[in-house]
Protein backbone atom coordinates (compact mmCIF):
# COMPACT_ATOMS: atom_id res chain seq x y z
CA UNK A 1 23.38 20.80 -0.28
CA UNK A 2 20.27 21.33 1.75
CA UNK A 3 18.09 17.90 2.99
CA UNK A 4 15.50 17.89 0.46
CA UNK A 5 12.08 17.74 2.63
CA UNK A 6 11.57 14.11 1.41
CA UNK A 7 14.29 13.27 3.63
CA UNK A 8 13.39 15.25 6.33
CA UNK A 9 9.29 15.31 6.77
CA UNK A 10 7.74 12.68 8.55
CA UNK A 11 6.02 10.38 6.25
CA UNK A 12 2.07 10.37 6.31
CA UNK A 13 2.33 14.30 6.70
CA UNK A 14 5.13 14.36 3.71
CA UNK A 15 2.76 12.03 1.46
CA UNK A 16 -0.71 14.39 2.26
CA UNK A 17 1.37 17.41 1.55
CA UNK A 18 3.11 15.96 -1.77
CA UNK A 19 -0.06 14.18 -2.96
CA UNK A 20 -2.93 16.75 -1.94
CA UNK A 21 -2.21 19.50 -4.83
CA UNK A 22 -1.97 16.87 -7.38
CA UNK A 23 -5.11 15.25 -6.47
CA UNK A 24 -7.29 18.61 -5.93
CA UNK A 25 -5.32 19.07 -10.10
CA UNK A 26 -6.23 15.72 -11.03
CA UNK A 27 -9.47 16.44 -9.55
CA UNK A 28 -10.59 19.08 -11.37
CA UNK A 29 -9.26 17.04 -14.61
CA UNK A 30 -11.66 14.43 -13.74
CA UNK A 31 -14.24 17.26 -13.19
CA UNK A 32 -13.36 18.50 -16.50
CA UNK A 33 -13.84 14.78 -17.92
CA UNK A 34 -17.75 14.64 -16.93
CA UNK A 35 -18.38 18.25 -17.22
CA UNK A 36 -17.16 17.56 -21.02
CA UNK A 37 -19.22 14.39 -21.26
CA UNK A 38 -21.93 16.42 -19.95
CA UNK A 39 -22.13 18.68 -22.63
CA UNK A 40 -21.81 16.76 -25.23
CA UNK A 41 -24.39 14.61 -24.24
CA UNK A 42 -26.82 17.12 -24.05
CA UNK A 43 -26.02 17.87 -27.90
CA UNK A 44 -25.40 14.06 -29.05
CA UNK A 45 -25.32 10.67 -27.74
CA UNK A 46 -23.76 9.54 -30.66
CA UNK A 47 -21.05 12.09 -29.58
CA UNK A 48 -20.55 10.07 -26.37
CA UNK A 49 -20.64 7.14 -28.39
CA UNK A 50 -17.77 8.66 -31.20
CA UNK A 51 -15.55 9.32 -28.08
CA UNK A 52 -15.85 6.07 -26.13
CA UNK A 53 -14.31 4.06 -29.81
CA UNK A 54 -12.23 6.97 -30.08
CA UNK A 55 -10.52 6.65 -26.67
CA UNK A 56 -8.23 4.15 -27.00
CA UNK A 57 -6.07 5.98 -29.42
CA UNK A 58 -6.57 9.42 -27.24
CA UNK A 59 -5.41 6.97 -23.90
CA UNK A 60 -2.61 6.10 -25.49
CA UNK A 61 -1.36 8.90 -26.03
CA UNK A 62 -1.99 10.62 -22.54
CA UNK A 63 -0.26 7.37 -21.45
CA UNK A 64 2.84 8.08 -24.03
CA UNK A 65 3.11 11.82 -22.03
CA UNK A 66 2.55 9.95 -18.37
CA UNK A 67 4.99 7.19 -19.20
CA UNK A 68 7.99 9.73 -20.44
CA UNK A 69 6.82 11.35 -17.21
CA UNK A 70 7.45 8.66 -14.61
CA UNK A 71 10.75 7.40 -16.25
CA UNK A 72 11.85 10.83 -15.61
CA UNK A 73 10.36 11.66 -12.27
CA UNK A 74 12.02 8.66 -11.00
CA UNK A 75 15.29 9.01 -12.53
CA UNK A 76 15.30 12.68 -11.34
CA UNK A 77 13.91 12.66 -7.65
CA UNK A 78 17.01 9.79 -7.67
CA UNK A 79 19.44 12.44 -8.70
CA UNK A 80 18.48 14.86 -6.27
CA UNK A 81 18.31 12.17 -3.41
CA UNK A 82 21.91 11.72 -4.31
CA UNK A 83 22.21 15.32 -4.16
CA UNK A 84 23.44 15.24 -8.11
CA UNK A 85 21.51 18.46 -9.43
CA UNK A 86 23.57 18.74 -12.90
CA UNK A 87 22.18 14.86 -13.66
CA UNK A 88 18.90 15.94 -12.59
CA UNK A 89 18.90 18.84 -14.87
CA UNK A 90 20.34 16.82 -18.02
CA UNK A 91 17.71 13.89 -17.67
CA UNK A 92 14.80 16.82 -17.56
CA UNK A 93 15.88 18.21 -21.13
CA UNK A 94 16.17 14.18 -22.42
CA UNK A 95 12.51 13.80 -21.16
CA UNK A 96 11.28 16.63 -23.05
CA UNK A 97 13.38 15.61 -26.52
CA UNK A 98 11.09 12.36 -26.22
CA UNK A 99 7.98 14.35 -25.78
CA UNK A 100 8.58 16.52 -28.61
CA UNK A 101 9.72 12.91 -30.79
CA UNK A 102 6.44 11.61 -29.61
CA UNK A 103 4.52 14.42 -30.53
CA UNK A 104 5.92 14.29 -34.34
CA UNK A 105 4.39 10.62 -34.05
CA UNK A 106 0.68 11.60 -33.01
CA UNK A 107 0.59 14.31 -35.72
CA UNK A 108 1.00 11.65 -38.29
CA UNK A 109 -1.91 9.21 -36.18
CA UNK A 110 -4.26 12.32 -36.57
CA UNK A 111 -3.80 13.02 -40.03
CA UNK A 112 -3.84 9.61 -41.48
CA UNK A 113 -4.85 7.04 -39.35
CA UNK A 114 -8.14 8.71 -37.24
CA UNK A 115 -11.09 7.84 -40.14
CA UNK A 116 -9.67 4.56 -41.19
CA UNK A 117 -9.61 3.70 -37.49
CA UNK A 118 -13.21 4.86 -36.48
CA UNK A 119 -14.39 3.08 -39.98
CA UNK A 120 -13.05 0.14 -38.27
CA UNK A 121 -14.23 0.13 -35.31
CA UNK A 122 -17.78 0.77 -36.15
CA UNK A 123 -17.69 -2.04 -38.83
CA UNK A 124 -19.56 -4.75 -36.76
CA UNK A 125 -22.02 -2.39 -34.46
CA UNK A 126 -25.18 -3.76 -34.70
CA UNK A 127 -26.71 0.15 -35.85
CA UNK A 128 -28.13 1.26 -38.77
CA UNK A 129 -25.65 2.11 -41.26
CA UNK A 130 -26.01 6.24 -41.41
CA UNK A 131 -25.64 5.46 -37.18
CA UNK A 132 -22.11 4.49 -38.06
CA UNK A 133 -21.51 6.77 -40.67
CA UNK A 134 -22.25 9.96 -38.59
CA UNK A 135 -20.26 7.86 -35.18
CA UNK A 136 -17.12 7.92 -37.58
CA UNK A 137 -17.64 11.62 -38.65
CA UNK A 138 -17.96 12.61 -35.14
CA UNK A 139 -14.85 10.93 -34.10
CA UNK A 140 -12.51 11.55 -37.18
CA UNK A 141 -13.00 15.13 -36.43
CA UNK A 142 -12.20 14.53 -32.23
CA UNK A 143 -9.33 12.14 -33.31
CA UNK A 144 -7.73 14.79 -36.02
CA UNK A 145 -7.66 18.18 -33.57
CA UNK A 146 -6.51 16.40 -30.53
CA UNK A 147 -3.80 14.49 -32.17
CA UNK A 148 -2.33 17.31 -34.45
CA UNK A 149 -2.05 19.45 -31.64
CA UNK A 150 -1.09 17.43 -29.01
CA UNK A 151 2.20 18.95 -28.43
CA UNK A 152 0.28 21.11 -25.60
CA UNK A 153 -0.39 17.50 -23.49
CA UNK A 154 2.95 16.66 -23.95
CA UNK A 155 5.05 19.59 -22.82
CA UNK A 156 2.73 19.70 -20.39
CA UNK A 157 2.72 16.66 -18.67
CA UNK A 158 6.51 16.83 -19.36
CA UNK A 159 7.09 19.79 -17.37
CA UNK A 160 4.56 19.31 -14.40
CA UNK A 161 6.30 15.51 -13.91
CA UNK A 162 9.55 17.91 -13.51
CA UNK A 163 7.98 20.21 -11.06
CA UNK A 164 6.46 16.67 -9.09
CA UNK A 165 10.32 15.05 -8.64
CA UNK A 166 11.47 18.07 -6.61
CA UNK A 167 8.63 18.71 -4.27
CA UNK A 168 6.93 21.39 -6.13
CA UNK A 169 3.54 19.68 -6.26
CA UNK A 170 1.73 22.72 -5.62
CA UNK A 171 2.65 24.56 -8.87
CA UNK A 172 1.12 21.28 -10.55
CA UNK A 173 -1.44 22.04 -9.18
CA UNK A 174 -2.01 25.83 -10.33
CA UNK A 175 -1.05 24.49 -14.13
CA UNK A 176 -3.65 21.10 -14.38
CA UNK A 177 -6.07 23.12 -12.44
CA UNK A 178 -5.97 25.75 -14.76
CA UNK A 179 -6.31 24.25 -17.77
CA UNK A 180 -8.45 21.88 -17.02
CA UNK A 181 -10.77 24.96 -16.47
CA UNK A 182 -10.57 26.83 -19.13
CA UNK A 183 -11.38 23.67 -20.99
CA UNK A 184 -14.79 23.51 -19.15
CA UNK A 185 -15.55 27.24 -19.60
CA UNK A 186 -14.06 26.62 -23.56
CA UNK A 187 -16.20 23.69 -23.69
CA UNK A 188 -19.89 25.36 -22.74
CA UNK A 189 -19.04 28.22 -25.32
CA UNK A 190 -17.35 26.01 -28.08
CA UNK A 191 -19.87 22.77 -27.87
CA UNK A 192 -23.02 24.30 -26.63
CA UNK A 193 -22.79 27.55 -28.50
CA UNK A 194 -23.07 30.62 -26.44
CA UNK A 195 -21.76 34.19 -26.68
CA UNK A 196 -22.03 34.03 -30.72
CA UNK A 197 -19.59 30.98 -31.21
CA UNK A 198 -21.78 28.54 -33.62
CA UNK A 199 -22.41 25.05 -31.94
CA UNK A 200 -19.89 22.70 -32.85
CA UNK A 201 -20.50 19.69 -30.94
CA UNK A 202 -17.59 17.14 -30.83
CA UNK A 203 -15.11 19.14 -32.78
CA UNK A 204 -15.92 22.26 -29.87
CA UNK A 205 -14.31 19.67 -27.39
CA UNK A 206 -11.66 19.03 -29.14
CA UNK A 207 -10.63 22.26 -29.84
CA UNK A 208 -11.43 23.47 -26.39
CA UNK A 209 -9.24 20.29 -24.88
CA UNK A 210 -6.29 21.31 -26.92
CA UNK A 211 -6.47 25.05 -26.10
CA UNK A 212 -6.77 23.81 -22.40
CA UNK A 213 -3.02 21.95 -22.92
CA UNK A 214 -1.33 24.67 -24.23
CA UNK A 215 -2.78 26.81 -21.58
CA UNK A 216 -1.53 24.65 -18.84
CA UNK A 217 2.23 23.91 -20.68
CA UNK A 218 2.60 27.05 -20.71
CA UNK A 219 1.71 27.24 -16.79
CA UNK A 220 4.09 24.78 -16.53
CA UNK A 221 6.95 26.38 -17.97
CA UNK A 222 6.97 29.31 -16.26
CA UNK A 223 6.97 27.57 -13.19
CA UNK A 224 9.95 25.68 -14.17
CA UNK A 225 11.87 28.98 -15.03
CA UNK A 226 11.11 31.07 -12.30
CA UNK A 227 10.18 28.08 -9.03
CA UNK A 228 12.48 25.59 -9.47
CA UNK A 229 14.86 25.98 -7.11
CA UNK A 230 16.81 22.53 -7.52
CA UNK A 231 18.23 22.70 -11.02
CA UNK A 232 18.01 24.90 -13.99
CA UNK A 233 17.56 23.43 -17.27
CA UNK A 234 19.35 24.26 -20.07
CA UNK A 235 19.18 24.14 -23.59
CA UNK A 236 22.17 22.57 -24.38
CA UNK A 237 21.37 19.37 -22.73
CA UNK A 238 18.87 18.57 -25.30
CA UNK A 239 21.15 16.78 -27.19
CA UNK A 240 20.35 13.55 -27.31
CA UNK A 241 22.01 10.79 -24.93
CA UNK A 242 21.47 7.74 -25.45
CA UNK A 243 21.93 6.23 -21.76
CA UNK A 244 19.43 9.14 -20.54
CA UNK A 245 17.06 8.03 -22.83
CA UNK A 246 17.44 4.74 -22.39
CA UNK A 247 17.07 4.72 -18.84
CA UNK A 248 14.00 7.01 -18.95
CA UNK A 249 12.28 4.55 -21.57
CA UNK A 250 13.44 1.62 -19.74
CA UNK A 251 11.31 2.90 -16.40
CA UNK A 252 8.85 5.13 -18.25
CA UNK A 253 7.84 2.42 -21.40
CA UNK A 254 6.23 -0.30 -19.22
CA UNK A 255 3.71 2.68 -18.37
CA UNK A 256 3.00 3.34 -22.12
CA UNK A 257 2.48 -0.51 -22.64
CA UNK A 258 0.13 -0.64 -19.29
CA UNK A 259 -1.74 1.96 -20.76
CA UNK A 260 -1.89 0.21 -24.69
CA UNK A 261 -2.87 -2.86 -22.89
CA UNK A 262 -5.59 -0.41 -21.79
CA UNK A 263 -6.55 0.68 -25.27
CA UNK A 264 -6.29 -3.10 -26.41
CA UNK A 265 -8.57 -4.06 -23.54
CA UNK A 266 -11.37 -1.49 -24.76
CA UNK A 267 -10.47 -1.99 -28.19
CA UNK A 268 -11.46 -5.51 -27.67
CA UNK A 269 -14.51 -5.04 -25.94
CA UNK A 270 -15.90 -3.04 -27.92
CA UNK A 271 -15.17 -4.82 -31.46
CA UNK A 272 -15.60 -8.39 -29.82
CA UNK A 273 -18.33 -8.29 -27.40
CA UNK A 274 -20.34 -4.84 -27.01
CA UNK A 275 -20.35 -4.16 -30.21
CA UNK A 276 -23.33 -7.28 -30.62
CA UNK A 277 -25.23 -5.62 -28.02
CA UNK A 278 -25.94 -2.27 -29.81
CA UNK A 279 -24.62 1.54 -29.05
CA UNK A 280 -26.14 1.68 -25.41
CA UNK A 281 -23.32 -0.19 -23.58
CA UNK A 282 -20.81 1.62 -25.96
CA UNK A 283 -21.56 4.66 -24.10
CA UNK A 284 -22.57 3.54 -20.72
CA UNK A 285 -18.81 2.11 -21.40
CA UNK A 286 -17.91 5.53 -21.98
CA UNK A 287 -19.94 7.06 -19.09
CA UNK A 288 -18.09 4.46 -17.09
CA UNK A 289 -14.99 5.88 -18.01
CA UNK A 290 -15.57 9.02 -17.77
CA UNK A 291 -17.15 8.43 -14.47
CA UNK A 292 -14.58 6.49 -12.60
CA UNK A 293 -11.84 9.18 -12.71
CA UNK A 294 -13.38 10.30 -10.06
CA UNK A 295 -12.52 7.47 -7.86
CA UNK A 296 -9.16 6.58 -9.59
CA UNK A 297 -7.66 9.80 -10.47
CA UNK A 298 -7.09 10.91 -6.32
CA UNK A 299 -5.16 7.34 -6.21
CA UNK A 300 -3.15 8.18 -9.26
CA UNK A 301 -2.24 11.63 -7.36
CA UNK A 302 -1.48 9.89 -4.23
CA UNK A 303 1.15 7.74 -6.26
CA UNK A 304 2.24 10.60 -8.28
CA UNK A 305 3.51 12.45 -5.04
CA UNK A 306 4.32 8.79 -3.57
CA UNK A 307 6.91 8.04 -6.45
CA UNK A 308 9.24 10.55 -6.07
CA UNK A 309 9.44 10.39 -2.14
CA UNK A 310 10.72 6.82 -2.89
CA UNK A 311 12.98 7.38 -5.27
CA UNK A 312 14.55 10.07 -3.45
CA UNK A 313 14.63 7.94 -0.44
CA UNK A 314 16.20 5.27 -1.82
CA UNK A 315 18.44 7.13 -3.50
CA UNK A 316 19.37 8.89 -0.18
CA UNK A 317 19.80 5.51 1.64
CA UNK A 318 16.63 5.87 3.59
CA UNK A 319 15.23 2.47 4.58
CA UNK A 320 13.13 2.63 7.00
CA UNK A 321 11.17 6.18 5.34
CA UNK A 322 10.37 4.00 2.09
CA UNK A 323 8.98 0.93 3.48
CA UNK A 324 6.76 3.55 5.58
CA UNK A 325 5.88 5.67 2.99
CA UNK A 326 4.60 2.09 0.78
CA UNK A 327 2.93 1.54 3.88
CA UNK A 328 0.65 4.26 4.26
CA UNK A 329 0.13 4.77 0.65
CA UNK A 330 -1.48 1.78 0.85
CA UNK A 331 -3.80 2.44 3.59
CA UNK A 332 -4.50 5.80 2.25
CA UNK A 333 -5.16 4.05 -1.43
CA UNK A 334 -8.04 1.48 0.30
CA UNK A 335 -10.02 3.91 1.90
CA UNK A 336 -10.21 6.21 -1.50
CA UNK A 337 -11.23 3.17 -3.52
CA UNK A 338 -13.90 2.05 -0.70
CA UNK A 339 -15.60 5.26 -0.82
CA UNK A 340 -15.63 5.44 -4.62
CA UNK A 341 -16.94 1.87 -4.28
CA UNK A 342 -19.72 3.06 -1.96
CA UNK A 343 -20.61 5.85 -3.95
CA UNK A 344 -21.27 3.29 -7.49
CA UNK A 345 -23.11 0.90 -5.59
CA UNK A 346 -25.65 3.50 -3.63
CA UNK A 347 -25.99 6.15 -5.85
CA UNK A 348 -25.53 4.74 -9.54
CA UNK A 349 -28.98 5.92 -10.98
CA UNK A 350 -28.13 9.37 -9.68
CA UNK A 351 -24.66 9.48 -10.92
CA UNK A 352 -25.39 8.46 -14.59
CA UNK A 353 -29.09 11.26 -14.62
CA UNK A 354 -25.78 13.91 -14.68
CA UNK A 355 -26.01 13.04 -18.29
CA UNK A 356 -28.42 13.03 -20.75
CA UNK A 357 -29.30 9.10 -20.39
CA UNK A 358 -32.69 7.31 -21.71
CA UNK A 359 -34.59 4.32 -19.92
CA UNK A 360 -33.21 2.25 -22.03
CA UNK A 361 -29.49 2.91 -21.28
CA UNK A 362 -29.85 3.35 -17.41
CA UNK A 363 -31.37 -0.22 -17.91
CA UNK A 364 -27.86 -0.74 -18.69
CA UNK A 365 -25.81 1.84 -16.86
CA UNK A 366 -27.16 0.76 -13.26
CA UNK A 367 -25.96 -2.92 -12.82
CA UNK A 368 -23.01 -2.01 -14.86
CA UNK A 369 -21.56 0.60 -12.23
CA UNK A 370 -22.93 -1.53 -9.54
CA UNK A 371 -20.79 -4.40 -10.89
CA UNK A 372 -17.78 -2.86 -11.92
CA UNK A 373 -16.95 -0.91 -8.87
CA UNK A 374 -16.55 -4.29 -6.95
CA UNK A 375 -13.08 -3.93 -8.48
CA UNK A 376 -12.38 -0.45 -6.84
CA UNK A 377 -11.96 -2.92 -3.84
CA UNK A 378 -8.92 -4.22 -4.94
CA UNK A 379 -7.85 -1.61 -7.49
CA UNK A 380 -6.30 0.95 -5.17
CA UNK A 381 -3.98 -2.04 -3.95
CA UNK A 382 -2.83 -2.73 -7.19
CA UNK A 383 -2.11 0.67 -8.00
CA UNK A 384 0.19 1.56 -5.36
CA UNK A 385 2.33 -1.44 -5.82
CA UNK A 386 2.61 -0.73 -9.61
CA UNK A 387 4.24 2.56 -8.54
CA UNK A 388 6.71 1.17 -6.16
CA UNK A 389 7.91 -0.97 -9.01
CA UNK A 390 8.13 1.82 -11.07
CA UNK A 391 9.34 4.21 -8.81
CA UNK A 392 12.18 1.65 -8.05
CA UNK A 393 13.08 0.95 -11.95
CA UNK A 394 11.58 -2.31 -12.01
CA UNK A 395 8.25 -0.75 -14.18
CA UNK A 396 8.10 -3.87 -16.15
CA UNK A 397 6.40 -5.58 -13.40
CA UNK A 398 3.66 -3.53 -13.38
CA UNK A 399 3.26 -3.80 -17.44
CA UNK A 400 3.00 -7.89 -16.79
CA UNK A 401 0.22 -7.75 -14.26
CA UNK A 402 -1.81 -5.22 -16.66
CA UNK A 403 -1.35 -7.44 -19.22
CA UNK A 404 -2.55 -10.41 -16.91
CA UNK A 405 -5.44 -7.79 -15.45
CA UNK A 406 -6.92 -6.81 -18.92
CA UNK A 407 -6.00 -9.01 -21.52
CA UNK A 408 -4.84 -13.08 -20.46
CA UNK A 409 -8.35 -12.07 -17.48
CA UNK A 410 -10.80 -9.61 -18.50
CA UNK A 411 -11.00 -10.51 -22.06
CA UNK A 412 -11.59 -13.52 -22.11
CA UNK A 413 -13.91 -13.52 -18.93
CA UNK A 414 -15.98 -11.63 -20.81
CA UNK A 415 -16.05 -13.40 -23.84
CA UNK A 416 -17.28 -16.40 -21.69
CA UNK A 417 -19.67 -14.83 -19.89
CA UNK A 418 -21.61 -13.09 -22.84
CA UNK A 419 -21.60 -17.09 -24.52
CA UNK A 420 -22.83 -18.05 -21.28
CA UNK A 421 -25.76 -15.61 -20.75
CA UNK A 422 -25.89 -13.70 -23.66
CA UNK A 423 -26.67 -10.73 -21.12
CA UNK A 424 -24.63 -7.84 -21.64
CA UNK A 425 -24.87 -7.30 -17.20
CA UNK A 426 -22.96 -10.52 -17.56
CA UNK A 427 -20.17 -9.15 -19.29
CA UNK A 428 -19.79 -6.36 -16.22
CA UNK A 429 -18.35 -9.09 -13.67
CA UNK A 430 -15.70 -9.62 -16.22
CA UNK A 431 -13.96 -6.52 -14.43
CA UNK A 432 -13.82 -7.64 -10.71
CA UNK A 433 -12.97 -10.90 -11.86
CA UNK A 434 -9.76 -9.77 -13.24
CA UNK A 435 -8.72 -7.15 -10.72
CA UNK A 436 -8.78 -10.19 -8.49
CA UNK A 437 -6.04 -11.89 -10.74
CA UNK A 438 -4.13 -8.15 -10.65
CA UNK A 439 -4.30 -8.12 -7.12
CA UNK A 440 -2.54 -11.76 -6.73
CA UNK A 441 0.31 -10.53 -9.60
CA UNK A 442 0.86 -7.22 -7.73
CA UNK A 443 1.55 -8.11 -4.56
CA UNK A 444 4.08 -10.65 -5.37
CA UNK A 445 5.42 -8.51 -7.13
CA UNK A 446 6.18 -5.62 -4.88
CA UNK A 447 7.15 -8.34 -2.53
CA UNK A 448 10.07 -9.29 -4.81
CA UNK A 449 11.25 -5.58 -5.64
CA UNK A 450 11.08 -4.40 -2.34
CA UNK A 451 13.00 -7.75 -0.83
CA UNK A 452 15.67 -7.25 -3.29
CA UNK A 453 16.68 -3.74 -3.05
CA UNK A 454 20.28 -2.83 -3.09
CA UNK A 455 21.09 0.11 -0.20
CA UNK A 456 24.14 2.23 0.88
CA UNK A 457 24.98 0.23 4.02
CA UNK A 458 26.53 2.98 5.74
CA UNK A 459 23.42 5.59 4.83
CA UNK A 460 20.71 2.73 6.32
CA UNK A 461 22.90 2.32 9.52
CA UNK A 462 22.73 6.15 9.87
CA UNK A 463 18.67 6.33 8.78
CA UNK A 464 17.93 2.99 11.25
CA UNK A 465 16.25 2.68 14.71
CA UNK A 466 19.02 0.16 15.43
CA UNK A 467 22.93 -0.08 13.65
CA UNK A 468 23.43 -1.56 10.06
CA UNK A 469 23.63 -5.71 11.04
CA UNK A 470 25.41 -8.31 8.58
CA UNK A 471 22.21 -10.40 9.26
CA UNK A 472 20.85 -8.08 7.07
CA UNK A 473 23.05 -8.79 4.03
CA UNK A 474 20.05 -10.80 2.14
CA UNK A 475 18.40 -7.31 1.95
CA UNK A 476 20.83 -5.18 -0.02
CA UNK A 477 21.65 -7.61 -2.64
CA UNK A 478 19.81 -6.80 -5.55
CA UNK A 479 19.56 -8.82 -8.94
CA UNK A 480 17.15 -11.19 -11.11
């Protein structure tokens, strides 16, 4: 079997050529984010408002789809560094039986659960009550389309992770890209209006997000059946296995729990502290969000074409090309975040008059941009060591320091700083404060996985500067 390049390419060129079409994708998703936000805004703040407490159901499950993605990725860039392309193939079909299962499970969120939710989170907003009644409408109706029909995001996401563990970055790419614009151009006609379609606000979003997904799936798939040049899937092997499964939930769940610790997080903010402060920080919160995928999502691209370079690599026996490739991810990570950092703390009035924002909520917006971004500093850090850990099966050490990051740090930070200052700007430093604490958990961590690895002697001897030593024994035994 033919060297896969990720054993071949030298390492900082291998990572900019894995990582670039994913992040121009991921890019345009971000794009796609704003340019959404944008619109609505320009309808209904309270629309803004509806989606910021309706994202931490929506976040968790994109981070369901990611999560099933990564186990897989990583389990099948390890197959083909082992050069075992009928494994491959069979843990592909087992990651899209657990999209479709998870699918079936969001269908029943959307039709029960997304108006009892919104009703809940609105309970304690200090707003006139037919504020909150109108903030639940808007975001039942969001909630309901992009839940029901999610089964475009998952085969999606599914599909393009399949495409990223054999190299074929570029045809993610073409699929994210395209979706995520025919979501924008769905989204000026659908929410704003134009060429005869009625204006339907929220529920045009929706509808254009989930027309976007099934747009790109499809994308997907066709690149799968006609550009994969590794392994075919096959039908058959969608029977379920248990030990595929397992093994793809066992690295891929820790994901879904980072990104429910997420939803918690923002969950908790909302109900326990913003919520006292009015609607404005609900959707600079929002904004924020929306916002900062600008700066995080090229990171998340970097690791996404950093994860299975590593897992093919280790699978291969390549020592010396992993350790390089953490390396530079690492050094390419900082000086993403840094910019992204210099951008929020220069321009942050500029940034947030994109949207349709009043006095009163740049008041708010400005220092809270200003203050958050601090954490970019240390963020991109973090990041790449969670997807070592991950791409190395040991994902449940990056689910412990999100739960340190977000709930045992930022939660309660900003609990005590809104009781100290009863200032909302106070509650901002809440987020640097804990990436601080992430930073100190991921580090050790990656420290640990990394010294701990188990290796083919024979392959490292062949892959080192210098022969395979017994000095080295402490290196290649690998255990808890």
């Amino acid at each position: 079997m033919k060297e896969n390049r990720m054993g071949t390419m030298p390492i900082a060129k291998l990572l900019v050529v894995m990582s670039l079409p994913i992040i121009a994708s991921m890019f345009v998703q971000a794009l796609y984010n704003v340019v959404d936000t944008y619109f609505i805004s320009s309808v209904s703040q309270l629309g803004v408002t509806a989606l910021g407490y309706a994202f931490p159901i929506q976040n968790i499950m994109i981070g369901l789809a990611v999560g099933i993605g990564v186990g897989m990725n990583a389990l099948v860039s390890k197959a083909l560094g082992q050069k075992n392309r009928k494994k491959a193939a069979k843990i592909g079909m087992q990651g899209i039986l657990i999209a479709l299962c998870s699918f079936a499970v969001f269908f029943i969120v959307g039709m029960f659960i997304s108006e009892p939710f919104m009703a809940h989170m609105v309970k304690n907003l200090n707003e006139p009550q037919a504020v909150k009644e109108e903030i639940v409408a808007l975001g039942s109706d969001y909630l309901h389309i992009v839940c029901c029909l999610s089964i475009g995001l998952f085969l999606e996401i599914t599909f393009e992770r399949i495409l990223q563990a054999t190299g074929k970055t570029v045809y993610t790419m073409i699929s994210q890209g395209s979706g995520a614009i025919i979501n924008i151009a769905l989204d000026y006609i659908f929410v704003l209006g134009k060429f005869g379609c009625p204006q339907m606000g929220v529920k045009g979003a929706a509808i254009a997000t989930v027309i976007g997904q099934f747009c790109a799936a499809g994308i997907s798939i066709l690149f799968n059946l006609t550009k994969n040049t590794e392994f075919k899937l096959k039908f058959s092997d969608i029977k379920p296995n248990a030990h595929f499964i397992g093994e793809v939930l066992y690295i891929g769940m820790p994901s879904v729990l980072m990104v429910a610790i997420g939803s918690v997080m923002n969950f908790l903010l909302n109900k326990m502290v913003l919520n006292a402060y009015g609607a404005d920080p609900i959707t600079v919160f929002a904004y924020y969000f929306k916002l900062q995928s600008f700066v995080f999502m090229p990171v998340f691209g970097l690791n996404n074409g950093m994860i299975p370079i590593i897992g093919y690599n280790y699978g291969a026996g390549h020592k010396k090309r992993l350790y390089d490739t953490v390396k530079i991810a690492f050094a390419f990570a900082f000086v993403l975040m840094f910019v992204g950092f210099l951008c929020f703390q220069l321009f942050p009035r500029e940034i947030l008059s994109f949207f349709s924002v009043s006095e009163s909520m740049m008041e708010v917006g400005v220092p809270a941009l200003r203050t958050i971004s601090i954490s970019f500093l240390f963020a991109g850090i973090c990041i790449v060591c969670g997807s070592v850990c991950q791409a190395l099966g040991k994902s449940m050490y990056s689910f412990w320091v999100s739960f340190g990051r977000q709930l045992v740090a930022l939660i309660p930070a900003a609990l005590i700083l809104s009781a100290i200052f009863h200032d909302v700007k106070a509650v901002w430093w809440a987020f640097p404060i804990a990436e601080i604490v992430s930073l100190a958990l991921s580090l050790y961590f990656v420290k640990r996985v990394l010294g701990k690895l188990s290796w083919n002697k024979e392959l490292v001897a062949a892959d080192a500067d210098e022969p395979f030593s017994d000095d080295d024994t402490d290196l290649y035994e690998y255990g808890e």
